[in-house]
Every structure is written in structure tokens, then in C-alpha cells.
N, C-alpha and C. Protein backbone atom coordinates (compact mmCIF):
# COMPACT_ATOMS: atom_id res chain seq x y z
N UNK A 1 0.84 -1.17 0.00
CA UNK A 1 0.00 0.00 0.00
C UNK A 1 0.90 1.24 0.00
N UNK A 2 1.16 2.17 -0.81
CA UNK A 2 1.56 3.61 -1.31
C UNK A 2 0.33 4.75 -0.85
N UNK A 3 0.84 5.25 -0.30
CA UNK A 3 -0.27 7.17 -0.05
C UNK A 3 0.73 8.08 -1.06
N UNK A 4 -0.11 8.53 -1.66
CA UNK A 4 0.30 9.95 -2.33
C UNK A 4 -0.51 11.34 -1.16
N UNK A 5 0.64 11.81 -0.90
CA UNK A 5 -0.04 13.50 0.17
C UNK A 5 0.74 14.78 -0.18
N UNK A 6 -0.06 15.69 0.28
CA UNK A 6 0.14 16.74 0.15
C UNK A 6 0.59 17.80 1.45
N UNK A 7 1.33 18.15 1.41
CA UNK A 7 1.70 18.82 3.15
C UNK A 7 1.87 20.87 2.67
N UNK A 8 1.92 21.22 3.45
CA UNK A 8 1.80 23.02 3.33
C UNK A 8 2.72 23.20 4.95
N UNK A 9 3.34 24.07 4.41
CA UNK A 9 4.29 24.49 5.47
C UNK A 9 3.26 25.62 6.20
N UNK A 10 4.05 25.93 7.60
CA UNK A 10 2.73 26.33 8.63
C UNK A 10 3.95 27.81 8.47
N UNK A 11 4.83 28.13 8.14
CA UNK A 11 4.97 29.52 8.06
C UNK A 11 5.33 30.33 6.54
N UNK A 12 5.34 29.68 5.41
CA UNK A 12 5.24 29.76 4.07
C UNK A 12 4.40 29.98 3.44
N UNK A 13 3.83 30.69 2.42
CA UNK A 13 2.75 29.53 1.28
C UNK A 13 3.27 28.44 0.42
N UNK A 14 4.41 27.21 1.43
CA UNK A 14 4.45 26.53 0.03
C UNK A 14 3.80 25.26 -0.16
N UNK A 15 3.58 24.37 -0.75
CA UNK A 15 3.53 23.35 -0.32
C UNK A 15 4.29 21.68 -0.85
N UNK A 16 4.02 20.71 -0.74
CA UNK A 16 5.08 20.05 -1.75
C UNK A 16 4.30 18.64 -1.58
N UNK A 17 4.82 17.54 -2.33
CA UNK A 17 3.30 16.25 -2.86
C UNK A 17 4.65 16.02 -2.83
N UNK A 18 4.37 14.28 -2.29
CA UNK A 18 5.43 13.34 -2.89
C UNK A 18 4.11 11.60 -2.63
N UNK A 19 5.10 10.63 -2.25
CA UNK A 19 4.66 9.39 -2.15
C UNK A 19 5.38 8.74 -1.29
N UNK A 20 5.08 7.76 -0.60
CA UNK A 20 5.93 6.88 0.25
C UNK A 20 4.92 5.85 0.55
N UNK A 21 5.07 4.96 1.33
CA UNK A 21 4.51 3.73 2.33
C UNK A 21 3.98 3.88 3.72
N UNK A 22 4.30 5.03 4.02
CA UNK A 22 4.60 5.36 5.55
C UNK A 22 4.48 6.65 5.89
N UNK A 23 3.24 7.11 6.26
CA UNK A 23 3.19 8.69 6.31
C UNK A 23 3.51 9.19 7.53
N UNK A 24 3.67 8.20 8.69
CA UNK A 24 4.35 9.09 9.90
C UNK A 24 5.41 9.53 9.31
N UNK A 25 6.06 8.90 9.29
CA UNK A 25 7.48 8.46 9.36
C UNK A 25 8.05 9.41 8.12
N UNK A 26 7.73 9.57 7.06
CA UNK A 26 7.82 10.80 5.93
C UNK A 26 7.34 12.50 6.47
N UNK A 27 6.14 12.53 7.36
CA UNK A 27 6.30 13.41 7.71
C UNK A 27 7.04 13.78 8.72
N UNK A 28 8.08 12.91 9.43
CA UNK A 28 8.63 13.51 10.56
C UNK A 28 9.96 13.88 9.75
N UNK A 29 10.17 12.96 8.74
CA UNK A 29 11.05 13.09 7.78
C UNK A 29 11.67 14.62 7.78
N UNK A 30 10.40 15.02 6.44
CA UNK A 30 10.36 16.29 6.53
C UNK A 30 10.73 17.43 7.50
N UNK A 31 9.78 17.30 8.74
CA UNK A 31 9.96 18.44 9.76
C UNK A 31 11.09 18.02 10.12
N UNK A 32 12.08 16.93 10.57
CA UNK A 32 13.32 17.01 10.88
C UNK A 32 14.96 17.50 9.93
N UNK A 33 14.37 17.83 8.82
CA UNK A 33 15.37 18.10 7.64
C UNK A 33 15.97 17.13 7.21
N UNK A 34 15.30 16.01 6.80
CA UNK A 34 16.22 15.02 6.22
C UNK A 34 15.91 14.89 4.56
N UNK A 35 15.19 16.00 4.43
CA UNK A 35 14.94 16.73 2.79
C UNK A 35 15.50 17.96 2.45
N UNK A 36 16.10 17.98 1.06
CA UNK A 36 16.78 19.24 0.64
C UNK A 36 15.44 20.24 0.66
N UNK A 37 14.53 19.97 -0.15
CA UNK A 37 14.05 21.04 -0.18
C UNK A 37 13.12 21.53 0.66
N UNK A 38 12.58 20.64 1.68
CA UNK A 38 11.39 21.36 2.60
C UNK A 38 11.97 21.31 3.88
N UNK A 39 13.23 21.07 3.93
CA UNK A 39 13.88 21.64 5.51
C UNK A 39 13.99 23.20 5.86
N UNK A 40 14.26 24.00 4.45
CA UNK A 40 13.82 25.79 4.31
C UNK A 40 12.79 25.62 4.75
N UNK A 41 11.64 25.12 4.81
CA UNK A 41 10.21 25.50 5.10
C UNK A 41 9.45 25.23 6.07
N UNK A 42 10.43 24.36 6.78
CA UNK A 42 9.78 24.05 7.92
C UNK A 42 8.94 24.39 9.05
N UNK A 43 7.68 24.08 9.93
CA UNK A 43 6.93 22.92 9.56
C UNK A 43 6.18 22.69 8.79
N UNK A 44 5.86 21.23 8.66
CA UNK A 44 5.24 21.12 8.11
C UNK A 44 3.66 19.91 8.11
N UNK A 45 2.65 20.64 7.44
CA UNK A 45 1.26 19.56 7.84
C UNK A 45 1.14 18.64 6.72
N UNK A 46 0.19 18.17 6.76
CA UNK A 46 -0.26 17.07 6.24
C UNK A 46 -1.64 17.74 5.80
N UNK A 47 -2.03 17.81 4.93
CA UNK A 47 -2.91 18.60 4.10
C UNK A 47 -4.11 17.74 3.64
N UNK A 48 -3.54 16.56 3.41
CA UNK A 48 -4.24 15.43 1.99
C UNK A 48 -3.27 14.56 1.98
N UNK A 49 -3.92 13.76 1.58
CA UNK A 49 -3.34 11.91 1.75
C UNK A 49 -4.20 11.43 1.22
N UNK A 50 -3.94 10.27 -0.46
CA UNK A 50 -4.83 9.46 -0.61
C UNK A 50 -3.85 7.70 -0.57
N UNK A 51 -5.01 6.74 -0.22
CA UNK A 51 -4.15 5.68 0.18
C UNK A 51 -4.46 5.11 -1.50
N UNK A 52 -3.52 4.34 -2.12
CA UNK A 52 -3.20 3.65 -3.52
C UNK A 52 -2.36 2.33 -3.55
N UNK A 53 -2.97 1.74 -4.46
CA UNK A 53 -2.77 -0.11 -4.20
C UNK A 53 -1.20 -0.17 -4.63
N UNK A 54 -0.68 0.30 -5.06
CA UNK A 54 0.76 0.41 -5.39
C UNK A 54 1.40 1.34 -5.74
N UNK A 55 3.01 1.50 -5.88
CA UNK A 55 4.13 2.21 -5.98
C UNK A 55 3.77 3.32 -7.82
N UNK A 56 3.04 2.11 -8.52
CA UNK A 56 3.16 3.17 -10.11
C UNK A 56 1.90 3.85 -9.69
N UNK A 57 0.58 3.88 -9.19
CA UNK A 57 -0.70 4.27 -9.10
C UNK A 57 -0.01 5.39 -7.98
N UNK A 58 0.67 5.41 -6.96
CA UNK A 58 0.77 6.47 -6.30
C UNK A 58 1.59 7.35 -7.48
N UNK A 59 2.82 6.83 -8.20
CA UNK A 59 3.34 7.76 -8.82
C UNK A 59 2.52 8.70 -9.60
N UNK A 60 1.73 8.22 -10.41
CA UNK A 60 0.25 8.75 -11.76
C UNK A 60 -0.11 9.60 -10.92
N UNK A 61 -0.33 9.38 -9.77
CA UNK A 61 -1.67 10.41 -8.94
C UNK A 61 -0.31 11.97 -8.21
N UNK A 62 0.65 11.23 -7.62
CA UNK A 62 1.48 12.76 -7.78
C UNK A 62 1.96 13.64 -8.76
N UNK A 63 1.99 12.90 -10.02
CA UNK A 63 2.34 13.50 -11.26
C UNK A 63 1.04 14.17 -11.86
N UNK A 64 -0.05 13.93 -11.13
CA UNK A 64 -1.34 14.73 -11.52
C UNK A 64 -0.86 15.58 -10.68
N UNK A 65 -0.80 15.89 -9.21
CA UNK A 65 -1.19 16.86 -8.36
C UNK A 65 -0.13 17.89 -8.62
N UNK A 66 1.09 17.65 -9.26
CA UNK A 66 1.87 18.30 -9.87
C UNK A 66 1.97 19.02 -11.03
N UNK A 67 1.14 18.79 -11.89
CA UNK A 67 0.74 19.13 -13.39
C UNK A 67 -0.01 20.31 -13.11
N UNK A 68 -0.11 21.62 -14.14
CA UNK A 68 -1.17 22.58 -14.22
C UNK A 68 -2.42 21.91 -13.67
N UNK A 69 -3.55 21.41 -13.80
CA UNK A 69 -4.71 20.63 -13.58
C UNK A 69 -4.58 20.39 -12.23
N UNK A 70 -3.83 19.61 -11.33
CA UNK A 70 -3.21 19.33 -10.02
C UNK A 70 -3.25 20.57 -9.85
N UNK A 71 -2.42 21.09 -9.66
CA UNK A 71 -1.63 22.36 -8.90
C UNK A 71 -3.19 23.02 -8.61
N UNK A 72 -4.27 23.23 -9.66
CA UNK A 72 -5.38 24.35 -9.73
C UNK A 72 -6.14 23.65 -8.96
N UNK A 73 -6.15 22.20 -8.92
CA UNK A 73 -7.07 21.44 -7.83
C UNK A 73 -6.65 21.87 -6.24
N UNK A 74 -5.31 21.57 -6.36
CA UNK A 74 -5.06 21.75 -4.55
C UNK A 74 -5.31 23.40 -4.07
N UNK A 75 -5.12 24.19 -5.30
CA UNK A 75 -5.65 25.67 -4.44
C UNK A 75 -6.91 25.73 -4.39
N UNK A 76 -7.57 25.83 -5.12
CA UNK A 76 -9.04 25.46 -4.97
C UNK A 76 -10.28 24.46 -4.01
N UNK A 77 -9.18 23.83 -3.49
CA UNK A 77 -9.94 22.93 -2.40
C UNK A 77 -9.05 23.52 -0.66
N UNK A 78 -7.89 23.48 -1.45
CA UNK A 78 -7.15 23.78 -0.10
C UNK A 78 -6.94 25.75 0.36
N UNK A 79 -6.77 26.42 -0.47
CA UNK A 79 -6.51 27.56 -0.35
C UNK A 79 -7.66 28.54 -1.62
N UNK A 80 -8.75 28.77 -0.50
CA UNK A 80 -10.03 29.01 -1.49
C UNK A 80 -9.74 30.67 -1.72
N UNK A 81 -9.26 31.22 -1.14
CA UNK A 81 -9.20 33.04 -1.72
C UNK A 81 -8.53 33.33 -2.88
């Protein structure tokens, strides 16, 4: 089982999508800096999470939330102004 999520930093507007197996454990990831790019941004939430039967189906679904189409979905549900 793969989750594709979405996290938003709590003093930024940024936010960043990836995939893993293990969403504690990725998000502590994160807030502890063991990522280049969202250790600048630190902290960070957990926004959205969908759970997916495998490793290529999580990939498809972050490569949506990443795409123009993605990107306009997560402001629109997540950041409505």
C-alpha cells in the first residue's frame, strides 16, 4: 500500500506532494530536515493523503497533483481566496 499527500508548510505559502509507504514516518522526515528542499520550510502539515494499491498508481496520482490541472485542484480545495 503507497499514499500519495500533500503537506503546506505552517509559516510559508508553500507546499510540496510526494509518495511513500509510511506517512508518519515521511512526515517527521520532513519536519526534521532530512529533505533538501522542505527543511527551508519548515513545519510542516499534512494537508491530503490518498491511500493507492501500489508504488506506479501512487506515482500517476502525484504527477497529476503536480501538473497545471493538479496544482489548480489543490488551491481550490485547499486555499479558497
Amino acid at each position: 500500500m503507497y499514499y500519495t499527500y500533500i503537506l503546506k508548510s505552517v509559516n510559508y505559502s508553500k507546499t510540496y506532494t510526494g509518495i511513500t509507504n509510511n506517512l508518519t514516518r515521511r512526515l517527521n522526515q520532513h519536519n526534521n530536515g532530512y529533505q533538501f528542499y522542505t527543511r527551508k520550510y519548515k513545519p510542516w502539515v499534512m494537508i491530503h493523503s490518498e491511500i493507492l494499491g501500489n508504488r506506479i498508481e501512487a506515482r500517476k496520482r502525484e504527477k497529476y497533483f503536480k501538473s497545471c490541472a493538479g496544482r489548480k485542484w489543490i488551491k481550490k480545495s485547499f486555499f479558497p481566496n
